[in-house]
Protein backbone atom coordinates (compact mmCIF):
# COMPACT_ATOMS: atom_id res chain seq x y z
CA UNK A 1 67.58 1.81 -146.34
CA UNK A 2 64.23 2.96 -147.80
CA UNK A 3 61.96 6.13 -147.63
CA UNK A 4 58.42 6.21 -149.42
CA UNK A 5 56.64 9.38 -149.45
CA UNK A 6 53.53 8.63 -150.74
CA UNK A 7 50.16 10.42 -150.76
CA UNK A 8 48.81 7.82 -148.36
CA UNK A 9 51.24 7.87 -145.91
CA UNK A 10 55.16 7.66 -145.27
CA UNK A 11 56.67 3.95 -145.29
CA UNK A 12 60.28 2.56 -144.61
CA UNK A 13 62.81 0.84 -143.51
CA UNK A 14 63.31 0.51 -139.66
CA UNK A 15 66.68 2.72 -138.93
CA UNK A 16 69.75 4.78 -140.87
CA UNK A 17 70.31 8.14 -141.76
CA UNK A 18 67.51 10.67 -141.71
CA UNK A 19 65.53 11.12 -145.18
CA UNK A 20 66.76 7.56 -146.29
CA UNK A 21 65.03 5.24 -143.91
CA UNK A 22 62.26 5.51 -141.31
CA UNK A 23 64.36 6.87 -138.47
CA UNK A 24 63.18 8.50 -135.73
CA UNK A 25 63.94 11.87 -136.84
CA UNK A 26 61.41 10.96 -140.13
CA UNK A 27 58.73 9.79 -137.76
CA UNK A 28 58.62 12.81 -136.32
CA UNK A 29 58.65 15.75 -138.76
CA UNK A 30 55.72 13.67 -140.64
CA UNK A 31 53.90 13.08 -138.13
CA UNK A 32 54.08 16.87 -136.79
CA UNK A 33 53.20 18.10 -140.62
CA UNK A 34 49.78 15.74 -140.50
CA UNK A 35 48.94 17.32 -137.12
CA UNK A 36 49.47 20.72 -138.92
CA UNK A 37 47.14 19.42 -142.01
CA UNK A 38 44.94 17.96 -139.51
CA UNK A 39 44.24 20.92 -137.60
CA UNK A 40 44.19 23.22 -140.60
CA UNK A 41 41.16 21.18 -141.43
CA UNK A 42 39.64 20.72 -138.22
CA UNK A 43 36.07 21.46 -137.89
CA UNK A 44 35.09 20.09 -134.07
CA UNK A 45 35.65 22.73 -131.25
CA UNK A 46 38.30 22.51 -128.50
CA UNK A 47 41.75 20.57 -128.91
CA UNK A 48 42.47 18.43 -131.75
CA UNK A 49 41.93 14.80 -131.09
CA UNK A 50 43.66 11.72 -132.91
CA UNK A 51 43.67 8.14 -132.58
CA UNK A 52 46.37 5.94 -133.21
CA UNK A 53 47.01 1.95 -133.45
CA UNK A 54 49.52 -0.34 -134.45
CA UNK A 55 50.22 -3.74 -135.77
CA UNK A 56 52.42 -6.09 -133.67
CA UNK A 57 55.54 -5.31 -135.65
CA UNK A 58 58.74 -5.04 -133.62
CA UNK A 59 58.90 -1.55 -134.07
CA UNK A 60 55.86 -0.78 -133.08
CA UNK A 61 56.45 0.20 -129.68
CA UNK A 62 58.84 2.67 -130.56
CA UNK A 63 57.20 4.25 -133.08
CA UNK A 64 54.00 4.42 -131.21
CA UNK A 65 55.85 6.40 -128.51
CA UNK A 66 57.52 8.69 -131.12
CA UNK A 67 53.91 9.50 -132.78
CA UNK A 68 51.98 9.90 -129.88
CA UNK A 69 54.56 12.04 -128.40
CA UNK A 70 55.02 14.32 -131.47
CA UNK A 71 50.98 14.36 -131.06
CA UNK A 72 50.97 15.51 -127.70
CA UNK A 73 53.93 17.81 -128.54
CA UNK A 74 51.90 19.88 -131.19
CA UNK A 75 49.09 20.18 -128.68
CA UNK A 76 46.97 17.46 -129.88
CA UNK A 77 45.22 14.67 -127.35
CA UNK A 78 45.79 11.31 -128.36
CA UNK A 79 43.36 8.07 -128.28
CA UNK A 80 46.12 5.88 -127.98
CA UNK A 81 44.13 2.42 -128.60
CA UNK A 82 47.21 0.16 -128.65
CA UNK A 83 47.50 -3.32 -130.34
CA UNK A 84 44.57 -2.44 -133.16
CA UNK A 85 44.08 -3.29 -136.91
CA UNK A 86 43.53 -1.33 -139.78
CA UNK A 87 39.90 -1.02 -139.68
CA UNK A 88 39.79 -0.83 -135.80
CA UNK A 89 41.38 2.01 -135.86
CA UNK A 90 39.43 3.51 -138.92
CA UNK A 91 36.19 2.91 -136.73
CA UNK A 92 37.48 4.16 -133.27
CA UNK A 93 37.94 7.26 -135.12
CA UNK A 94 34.39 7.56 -135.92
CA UNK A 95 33.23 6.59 -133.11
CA UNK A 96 35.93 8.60 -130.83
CA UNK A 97 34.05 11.90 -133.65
CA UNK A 98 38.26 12.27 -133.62
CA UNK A 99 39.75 14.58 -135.96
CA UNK A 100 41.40 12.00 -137.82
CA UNK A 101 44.14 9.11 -136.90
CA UNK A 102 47.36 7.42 -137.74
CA UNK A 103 47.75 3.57 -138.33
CA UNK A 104 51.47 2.47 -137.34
CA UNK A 105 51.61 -0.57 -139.95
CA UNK A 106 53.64 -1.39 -143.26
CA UNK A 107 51.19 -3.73 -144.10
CA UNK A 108 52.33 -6.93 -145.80
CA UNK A 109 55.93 -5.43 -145.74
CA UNK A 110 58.56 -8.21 -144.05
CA UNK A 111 59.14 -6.60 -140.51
CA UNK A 112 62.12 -4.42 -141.07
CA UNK A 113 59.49 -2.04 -142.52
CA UNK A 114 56.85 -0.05 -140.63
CA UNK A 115 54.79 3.08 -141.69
CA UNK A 116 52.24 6.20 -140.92
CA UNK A 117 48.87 5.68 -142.27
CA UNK A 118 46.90 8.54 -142.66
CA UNK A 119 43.28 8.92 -142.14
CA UNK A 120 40.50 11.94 -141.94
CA UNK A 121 37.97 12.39 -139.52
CA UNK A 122 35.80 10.04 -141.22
CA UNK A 123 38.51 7.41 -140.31
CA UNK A 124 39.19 7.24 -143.97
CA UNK A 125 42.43 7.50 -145.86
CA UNK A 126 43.59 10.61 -146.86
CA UNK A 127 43.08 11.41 -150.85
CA UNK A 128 45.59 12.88 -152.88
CA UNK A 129 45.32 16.78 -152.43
CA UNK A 130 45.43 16.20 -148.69
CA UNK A 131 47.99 13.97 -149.10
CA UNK A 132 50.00 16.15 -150.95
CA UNK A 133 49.56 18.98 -148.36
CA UNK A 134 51.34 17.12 -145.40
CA UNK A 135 54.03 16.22 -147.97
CA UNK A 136 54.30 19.59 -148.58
CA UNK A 137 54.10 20.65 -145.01
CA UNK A 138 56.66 18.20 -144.07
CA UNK A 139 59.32 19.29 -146.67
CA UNK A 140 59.39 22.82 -145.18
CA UNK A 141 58.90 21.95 -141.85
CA UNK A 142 56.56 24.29 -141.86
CA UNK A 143 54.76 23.11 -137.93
CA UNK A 144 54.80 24.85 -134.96
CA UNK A 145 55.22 22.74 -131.62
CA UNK A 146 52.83 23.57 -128.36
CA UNK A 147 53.85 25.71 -125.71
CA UNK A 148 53.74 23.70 -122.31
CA UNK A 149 50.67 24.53 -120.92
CA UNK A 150 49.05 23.59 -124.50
CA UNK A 151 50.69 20.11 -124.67
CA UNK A 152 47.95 17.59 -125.10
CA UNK A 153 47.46 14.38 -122.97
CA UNK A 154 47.23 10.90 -123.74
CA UNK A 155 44.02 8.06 -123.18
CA UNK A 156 44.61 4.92 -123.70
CA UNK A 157 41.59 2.24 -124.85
CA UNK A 158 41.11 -1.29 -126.50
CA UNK A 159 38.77 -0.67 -129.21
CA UNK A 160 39.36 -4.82 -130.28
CA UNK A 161 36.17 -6.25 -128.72
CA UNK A 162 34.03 -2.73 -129.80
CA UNK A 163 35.18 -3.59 -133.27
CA UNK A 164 34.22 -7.77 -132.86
CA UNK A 165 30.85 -6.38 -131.65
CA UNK A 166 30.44 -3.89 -134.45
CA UNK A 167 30.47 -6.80 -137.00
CA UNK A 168 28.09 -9.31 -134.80
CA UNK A 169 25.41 -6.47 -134.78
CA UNK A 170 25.74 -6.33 -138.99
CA UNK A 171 22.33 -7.14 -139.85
CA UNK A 172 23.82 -9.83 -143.21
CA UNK A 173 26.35 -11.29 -140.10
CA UNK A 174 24.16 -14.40 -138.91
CA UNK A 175 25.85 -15.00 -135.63
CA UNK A 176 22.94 -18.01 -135.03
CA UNK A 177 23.24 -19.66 -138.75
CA UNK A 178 26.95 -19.61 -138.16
CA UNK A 179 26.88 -21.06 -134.70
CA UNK A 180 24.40 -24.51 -135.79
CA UNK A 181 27.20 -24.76 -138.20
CA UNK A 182 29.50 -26.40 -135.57
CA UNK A 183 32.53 -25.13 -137.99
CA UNK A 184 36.01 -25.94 -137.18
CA UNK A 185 38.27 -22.37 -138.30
CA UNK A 186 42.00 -21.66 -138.53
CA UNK A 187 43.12 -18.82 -139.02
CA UNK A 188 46.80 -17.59 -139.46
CA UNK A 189 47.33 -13.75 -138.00
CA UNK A 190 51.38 -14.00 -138.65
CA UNK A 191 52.33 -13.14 -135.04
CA UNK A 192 50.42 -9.70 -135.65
CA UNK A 193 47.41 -7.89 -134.27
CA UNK A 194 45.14 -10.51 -136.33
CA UNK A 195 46.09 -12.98 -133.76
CA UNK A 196 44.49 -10.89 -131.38
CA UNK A 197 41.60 -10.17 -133.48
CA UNK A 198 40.50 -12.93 -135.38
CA UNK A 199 40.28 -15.87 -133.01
CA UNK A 200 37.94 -13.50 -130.38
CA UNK A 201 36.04 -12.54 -132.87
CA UNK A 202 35.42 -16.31 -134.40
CA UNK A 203 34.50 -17.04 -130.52
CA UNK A 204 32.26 -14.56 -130.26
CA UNK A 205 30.64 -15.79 -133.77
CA UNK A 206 29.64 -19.32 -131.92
CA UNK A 207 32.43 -21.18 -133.97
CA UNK A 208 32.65 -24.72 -132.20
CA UNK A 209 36.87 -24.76 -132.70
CA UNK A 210 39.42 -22.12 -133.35
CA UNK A 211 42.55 -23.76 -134.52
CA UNK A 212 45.28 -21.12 -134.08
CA UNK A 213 48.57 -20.35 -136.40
CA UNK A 214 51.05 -18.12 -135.68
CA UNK A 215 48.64 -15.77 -133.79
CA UNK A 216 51.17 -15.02 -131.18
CA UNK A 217 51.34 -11.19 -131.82
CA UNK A 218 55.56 -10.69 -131.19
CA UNK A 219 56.03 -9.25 -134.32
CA UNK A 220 58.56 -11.98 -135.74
CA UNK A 221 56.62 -13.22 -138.75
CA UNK A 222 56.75 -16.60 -139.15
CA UNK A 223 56.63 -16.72 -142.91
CA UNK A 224 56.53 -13.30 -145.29
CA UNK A 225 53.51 -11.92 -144.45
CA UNK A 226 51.74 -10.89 -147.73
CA UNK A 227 48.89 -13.78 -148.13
CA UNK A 228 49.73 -15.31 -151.33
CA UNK A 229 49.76 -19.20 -152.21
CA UNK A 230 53.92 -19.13 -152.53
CA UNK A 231 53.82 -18.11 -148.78
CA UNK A 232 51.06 -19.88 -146.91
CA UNK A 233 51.94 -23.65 -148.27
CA UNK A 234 52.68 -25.01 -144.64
CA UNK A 235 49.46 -22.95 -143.81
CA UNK A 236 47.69 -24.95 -146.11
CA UNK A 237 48.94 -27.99 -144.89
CA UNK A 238 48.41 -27.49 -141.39
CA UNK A 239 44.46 -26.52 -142.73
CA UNK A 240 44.56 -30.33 -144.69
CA UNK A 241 45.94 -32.13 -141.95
CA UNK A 242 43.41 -30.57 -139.10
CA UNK A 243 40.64 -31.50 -140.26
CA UNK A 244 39.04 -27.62 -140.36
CA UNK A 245 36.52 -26.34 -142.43
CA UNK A 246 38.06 -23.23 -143.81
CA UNK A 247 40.85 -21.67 -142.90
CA UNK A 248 41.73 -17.67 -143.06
CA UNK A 249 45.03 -15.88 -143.48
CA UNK A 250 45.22 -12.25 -142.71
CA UNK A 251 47.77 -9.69 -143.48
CA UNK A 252 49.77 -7.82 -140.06
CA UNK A 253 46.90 -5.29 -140.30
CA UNK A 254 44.52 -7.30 -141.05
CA UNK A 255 42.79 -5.45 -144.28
CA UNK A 256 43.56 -8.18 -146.42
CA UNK A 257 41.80 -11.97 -145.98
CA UNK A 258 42.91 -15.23 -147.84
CA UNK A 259 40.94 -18.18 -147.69
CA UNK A 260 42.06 -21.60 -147.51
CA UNK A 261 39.37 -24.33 -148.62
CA UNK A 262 39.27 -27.43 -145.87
CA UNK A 263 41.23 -29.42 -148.06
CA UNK A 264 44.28 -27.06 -148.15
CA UNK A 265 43.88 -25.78 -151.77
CA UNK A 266 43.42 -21.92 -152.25
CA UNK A 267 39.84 -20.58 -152.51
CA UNK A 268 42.19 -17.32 -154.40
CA UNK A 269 42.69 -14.21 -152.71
CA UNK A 270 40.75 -12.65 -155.68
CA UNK A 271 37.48 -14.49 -155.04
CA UNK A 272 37.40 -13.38 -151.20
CA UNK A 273 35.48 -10.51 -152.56
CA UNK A 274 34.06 -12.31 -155.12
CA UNK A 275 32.07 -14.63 -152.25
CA UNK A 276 31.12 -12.16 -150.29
CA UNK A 277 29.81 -9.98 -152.73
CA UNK A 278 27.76 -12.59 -154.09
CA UNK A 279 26.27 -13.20 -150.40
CA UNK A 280 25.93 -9.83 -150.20
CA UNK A 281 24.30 -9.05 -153.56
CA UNK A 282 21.89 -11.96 -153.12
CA UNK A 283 20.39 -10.10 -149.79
CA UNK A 284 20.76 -6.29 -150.95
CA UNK A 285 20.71 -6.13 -154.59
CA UNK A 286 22.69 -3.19 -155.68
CA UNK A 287 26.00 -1.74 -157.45
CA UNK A 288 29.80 -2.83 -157.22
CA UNK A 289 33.21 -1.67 -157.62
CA UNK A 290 37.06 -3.21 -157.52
CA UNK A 291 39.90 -1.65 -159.37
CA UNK A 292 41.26 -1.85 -162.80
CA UNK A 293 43.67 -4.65 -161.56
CA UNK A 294 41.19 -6.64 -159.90
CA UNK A 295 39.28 -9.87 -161.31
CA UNK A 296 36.48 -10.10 -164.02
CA UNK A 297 34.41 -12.53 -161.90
CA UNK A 298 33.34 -9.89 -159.26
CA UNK A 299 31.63 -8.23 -162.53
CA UNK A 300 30.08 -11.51 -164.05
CA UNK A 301 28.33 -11.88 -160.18
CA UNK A 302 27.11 -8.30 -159.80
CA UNK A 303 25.69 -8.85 -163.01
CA UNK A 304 23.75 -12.22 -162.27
CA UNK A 305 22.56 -10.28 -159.35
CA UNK A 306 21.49 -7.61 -161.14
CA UNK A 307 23.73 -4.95 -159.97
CA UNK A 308 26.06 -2.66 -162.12
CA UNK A 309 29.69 -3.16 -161.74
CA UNK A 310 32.07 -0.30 -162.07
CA UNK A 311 36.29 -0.18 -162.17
CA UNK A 312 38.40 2.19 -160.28
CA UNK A 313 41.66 3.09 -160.47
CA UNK A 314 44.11 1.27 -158.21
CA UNK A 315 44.15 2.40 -154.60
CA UNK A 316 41.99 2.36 -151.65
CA UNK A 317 40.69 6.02 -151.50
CA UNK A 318 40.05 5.34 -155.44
CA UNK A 319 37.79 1.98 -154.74
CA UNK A 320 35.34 4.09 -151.90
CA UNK A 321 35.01 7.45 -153.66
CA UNK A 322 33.61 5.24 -156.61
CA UNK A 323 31.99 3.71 -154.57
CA UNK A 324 30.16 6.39 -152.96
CA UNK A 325 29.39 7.64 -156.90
CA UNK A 326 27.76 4.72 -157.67
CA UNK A 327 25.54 3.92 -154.23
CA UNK A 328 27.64 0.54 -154.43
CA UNK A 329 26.77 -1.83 -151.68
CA UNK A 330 30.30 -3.96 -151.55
CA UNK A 331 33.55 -3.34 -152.91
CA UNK A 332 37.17 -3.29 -153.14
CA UNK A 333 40.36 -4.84 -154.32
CA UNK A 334 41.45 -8.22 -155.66
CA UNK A 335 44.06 -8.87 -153.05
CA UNK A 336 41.46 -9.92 -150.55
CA UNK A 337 40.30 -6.36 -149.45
CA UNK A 338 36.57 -6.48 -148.34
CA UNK A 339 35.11 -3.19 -148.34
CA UNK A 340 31.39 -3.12 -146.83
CA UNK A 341 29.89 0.34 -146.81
CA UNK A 342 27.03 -0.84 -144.46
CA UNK A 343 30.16 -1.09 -141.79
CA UNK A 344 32.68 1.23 -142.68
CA UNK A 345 34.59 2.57 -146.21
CA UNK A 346 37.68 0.25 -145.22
CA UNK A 347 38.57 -2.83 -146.16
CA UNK A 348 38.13 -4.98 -142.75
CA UNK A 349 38.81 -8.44 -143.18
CA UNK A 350 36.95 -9.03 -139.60
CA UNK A 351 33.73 -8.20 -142.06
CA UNK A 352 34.66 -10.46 -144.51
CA UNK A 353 34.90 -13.41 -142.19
CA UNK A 354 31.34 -12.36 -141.01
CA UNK A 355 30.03 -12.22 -144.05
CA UNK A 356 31.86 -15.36 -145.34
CA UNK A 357 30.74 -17.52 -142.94
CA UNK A 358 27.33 -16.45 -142.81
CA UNK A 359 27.81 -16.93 -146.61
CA UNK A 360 29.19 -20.40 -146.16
CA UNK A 361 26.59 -21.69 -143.47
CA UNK A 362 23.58 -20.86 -145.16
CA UNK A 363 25.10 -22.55 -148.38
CA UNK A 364 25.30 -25.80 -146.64
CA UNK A 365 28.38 -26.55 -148.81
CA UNK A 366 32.30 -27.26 -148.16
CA UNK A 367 34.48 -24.09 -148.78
CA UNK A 368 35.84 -25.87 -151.76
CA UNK A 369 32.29 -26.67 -153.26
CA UNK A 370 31.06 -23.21 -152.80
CA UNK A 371 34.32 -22.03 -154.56
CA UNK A 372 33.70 -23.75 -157.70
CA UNK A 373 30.13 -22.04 -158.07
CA UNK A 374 32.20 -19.26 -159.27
CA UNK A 375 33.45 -18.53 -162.72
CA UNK A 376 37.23 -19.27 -163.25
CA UNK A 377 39.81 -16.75 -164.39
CA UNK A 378 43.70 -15.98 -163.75
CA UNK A 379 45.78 -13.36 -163.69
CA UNK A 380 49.49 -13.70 -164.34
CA UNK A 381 51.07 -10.63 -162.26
CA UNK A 382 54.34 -9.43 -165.05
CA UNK A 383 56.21 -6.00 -165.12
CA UNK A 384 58.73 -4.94 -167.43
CA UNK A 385 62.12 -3.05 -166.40
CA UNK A 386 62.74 0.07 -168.69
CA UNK A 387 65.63 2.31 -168.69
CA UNK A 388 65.50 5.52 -167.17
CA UNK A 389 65.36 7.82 -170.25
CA UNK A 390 62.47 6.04 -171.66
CA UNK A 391 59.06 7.80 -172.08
CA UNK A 392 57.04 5.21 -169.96
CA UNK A 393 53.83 7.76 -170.88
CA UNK A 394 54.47 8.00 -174.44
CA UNK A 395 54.83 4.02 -174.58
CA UNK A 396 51.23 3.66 -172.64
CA UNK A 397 50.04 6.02 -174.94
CA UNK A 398 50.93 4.14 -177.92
CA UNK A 399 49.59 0.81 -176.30
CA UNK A 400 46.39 3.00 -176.33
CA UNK A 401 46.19 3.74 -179.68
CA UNK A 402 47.11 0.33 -181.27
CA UNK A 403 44.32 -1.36 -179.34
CA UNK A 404 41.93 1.88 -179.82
CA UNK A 405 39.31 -0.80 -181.38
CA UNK A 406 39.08 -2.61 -178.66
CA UNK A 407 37.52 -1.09 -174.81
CA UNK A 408 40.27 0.77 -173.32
CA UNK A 409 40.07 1.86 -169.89
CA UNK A 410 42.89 4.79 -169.44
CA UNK A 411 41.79 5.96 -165.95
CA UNK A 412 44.90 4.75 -164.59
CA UNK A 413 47.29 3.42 -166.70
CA UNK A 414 45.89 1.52 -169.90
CA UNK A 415 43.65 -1.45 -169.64
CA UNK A 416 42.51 -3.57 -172.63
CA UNK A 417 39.20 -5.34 -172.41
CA UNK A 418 38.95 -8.16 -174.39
CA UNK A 419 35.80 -11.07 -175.34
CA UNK A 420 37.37 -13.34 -172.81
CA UNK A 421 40.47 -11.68 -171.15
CA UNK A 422 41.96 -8.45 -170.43
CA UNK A 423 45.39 -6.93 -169.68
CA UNK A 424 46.09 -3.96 -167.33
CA UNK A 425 49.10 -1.71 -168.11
CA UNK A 426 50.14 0.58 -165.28
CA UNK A 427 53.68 2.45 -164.68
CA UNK A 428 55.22 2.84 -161.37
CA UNK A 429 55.53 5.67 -159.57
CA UNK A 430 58.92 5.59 -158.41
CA UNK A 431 61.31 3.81 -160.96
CA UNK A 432 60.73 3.14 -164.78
CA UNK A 433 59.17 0.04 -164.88
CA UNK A 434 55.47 -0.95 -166.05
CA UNK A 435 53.52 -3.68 -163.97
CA UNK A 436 51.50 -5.84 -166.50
CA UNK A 437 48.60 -7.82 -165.09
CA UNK A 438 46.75 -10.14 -167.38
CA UNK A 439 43.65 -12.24 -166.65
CA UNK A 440 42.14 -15.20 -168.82
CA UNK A 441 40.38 -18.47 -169.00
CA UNK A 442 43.27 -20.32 -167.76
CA UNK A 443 46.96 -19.28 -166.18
CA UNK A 444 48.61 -20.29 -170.02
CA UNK A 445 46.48 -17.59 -171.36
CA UNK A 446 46.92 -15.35 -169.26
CA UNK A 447 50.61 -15.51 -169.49
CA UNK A 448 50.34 -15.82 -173.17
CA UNK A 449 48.59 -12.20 -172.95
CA UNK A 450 51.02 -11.15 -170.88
CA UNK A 451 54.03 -12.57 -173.31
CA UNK A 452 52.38 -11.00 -176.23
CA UNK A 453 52.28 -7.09 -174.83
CA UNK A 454 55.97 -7.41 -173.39
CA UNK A 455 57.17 -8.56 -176.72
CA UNK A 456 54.50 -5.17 -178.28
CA UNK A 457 56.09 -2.83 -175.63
CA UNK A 458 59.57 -3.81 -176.72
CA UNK A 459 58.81 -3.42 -179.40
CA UNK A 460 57.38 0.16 -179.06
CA UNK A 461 60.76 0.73 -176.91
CA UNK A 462 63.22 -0.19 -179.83
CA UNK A 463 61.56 1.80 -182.29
């Protein structure tokens, strides 16, 4: 069994004994010590309010009851808004003026896994001094449970279409320019909330045919649910075979888009952003930002546009605060995470697909020809397995200084800017490995790069 305390939130696996898994008993006690952060912070009057919504997992009933409960139990009232993504539930907070909320989801985890994440009353996620408070709050179990005529109560709303009308009313969402399109769309929710989601909102967009994949939302994946090419190749071939004009993949939360071109090869998770920001740019010059792990191409397009493109470290609440520094008008992370400031500081993959397809109609191209207007890079994804008395710092820190001549980037981890490729060193947080992401002109150099720094870090190590 496994237990993540992390500064975003608390993830694990469904079950076993208390403090190693996500058992009941965990749910609880970390969900009473963010009710204690939350209303140490609160600044609306009256009882403390808090939404909550949850991917389709199959836990997700019962740890919806345990949260809400716990909730209610600390004298909080509860928005319970069901069956909701990611950045549903980020905007019903917002729009609920909530004092913050919880998102039941482990993301692209398999479905053994579920989690608590955490968000503010600006239905953002938490950042790491608040964070660190409700860990600390929860290790001392230092919360105090209502007395009963202070227990709070429970509403319950669907916040799905609100959301799907949210992103029609974005002024850079075209709802007519997609609609004399006539496009044929599949999507793939993996029996999660997306299936919900995504078709009604590709109705609502005008889109002539919605061909639908695995968008029953039971829970029971029907393939591992993080979007990458090594999971979605029956995806793709149901796309090719169809006869669709793009196809999207979502995550179980749906924060994370993949695009499939209408001939069943991979547009690339990392140029989701890439497209849109280029749509985006072209209509509202202005700044970007991704993290340090993310691809070169989203700078090379702010760039063209005009724009100034900045690198955060890795990490949601990293990519918006940076974000907010630098007035950027799009954002966010390689793996498909579309973050649109003139919606919400989230990464809402219902926005991308408005945005996309807006993107795509006005282009007048296929998917697959409006892909290649982009530059080309790879990144080979490494990591390298230390043993545990090894300084993982002290070897960064030495990467560092042998490549001092070239740009170095040490905001989070080390990365190495090169003419034509770079390489992002970064150790993990709970075991002594570093993860070693290289990017190039072509997947042999960017493995190369990769080769060449293992064997230098080795190197390092044996000395």
């Amino acid at each position: 069994m496994t237990l993540i305390k992390s500064i975003s939130g608390i993830r694990g696996t469904i079950g076993g004994v208390p403090g190693e898994g996500l058992s009941p008993l965990d749910v609880v006690k970390f969900t009473a010590a963010y009710c204690t952060w939350a209303k140490n912070n609160q600044t609306s009057e009256g009882k403390l309010r808090i939404v909550v919504g949850r991917d389709a997992r199959i836990s997700g009933k019962m740890v919806n009851a345990l949260v809400s409960g716990t909730l209610m139990g600390m004298g909080a009232d509860v928005i319970n808004i069901g069956l909701a993504t990611t950045p549903t539930t980020e905007i019903a907070v917002t729009t609920e003026n909530a004092d913050g909320g919880i998102i039941l989801t482990a993301s692209h985890n398999p479905k053994q896994w579920n989690a608590l994440k955490l968000l503010n009353n600006k239905g953002e996620f938490l950042d790491d001094a608040a964070g660190k408070t409700v860990l600390a709050i929860a290790e001392k179990g230092d919360f105090y449970f209502a007395e009963v005529d202070d227990l709070g109560v429970e509403t319950v709303k669907d916040y799905t279409n609100y959301h799907v009308q949210h992103v029609l009313g974005l002024d850079l969402v075209d709802v007519e320019a997609i609609r004399a399109a006539k496009f044929k769309v599949a999507v793939d929710a993996v029996n999660s909330v997306g299936g919900v989601a995504v078709p009604a909102m590709l109705k609502a967009l005008g889109v002539s045919e919605v061909v639908e994949i695995n968008c029953e939302p039971h829970g029971h994946f029907a393939h591992t649910p993080e979007p990458i090419p090594e999971n979605l190749q029956e995806t793709s071939a149901i796309i090719r075979d169809k006869g669709v004009d793009v196809g999207f993949v979502v995550d179980p939360d749906v924060d994370r888009l993949a695009i499939i071109n209408e001939d069943g090869t991979m547009f690339n998770e990392e140029y989701t952003l890439v497209a849109v920001a280029d749509y985006v740019l072209s209509q509202t010059p202005g700044n970007t930002v991704s993290n340090l792990s993310s691809s070169r191409a989203l700078r090379d397009i702010t760039e063209k546009h005009g724009g100034t493109y900045a690198p955060s470290a890795v990490g949601e609440v990293n990519v918006t605060t940076l974000m907010k520094e630098t007035g950027a008008v799009i954002g966010g992370e390689g793996n498909g995470g579309v973050i649109y400031p003139a919606s919400h500081y989230g990464r809402d993959s219902l926005v991308g697909i408005g945005l996309f397809l807006t993107h795509l109609a006005k282009s007048g191209k296929k998917c697959s020809e409006l892909r290649t207007q982009y530059p080309n890079y790879f990144i080979s994804k490494n990591k390298i397995e230390l043993t545990p008395e090894i300084n993982v710092d002290a070897v960064l820190i030495a990467m560092k200084e042998k490549y001092k001549h070239e740009q170095v980037n040490d905001v989070d981890g080390v990365k190495i800017d090169f003419a034509e490729e770079w390489v992002h060193l970064r150790k993990s947080n709970t075991e002594p490995i570093i993860r070693i992401y290289s990017e190039s002109k072509s997947m042999e150099k960017a493995e190369a790069l990769a080769e060449k720094i293992i064997g230098e870090i080795k190197a390092i190590v044996d000395n």
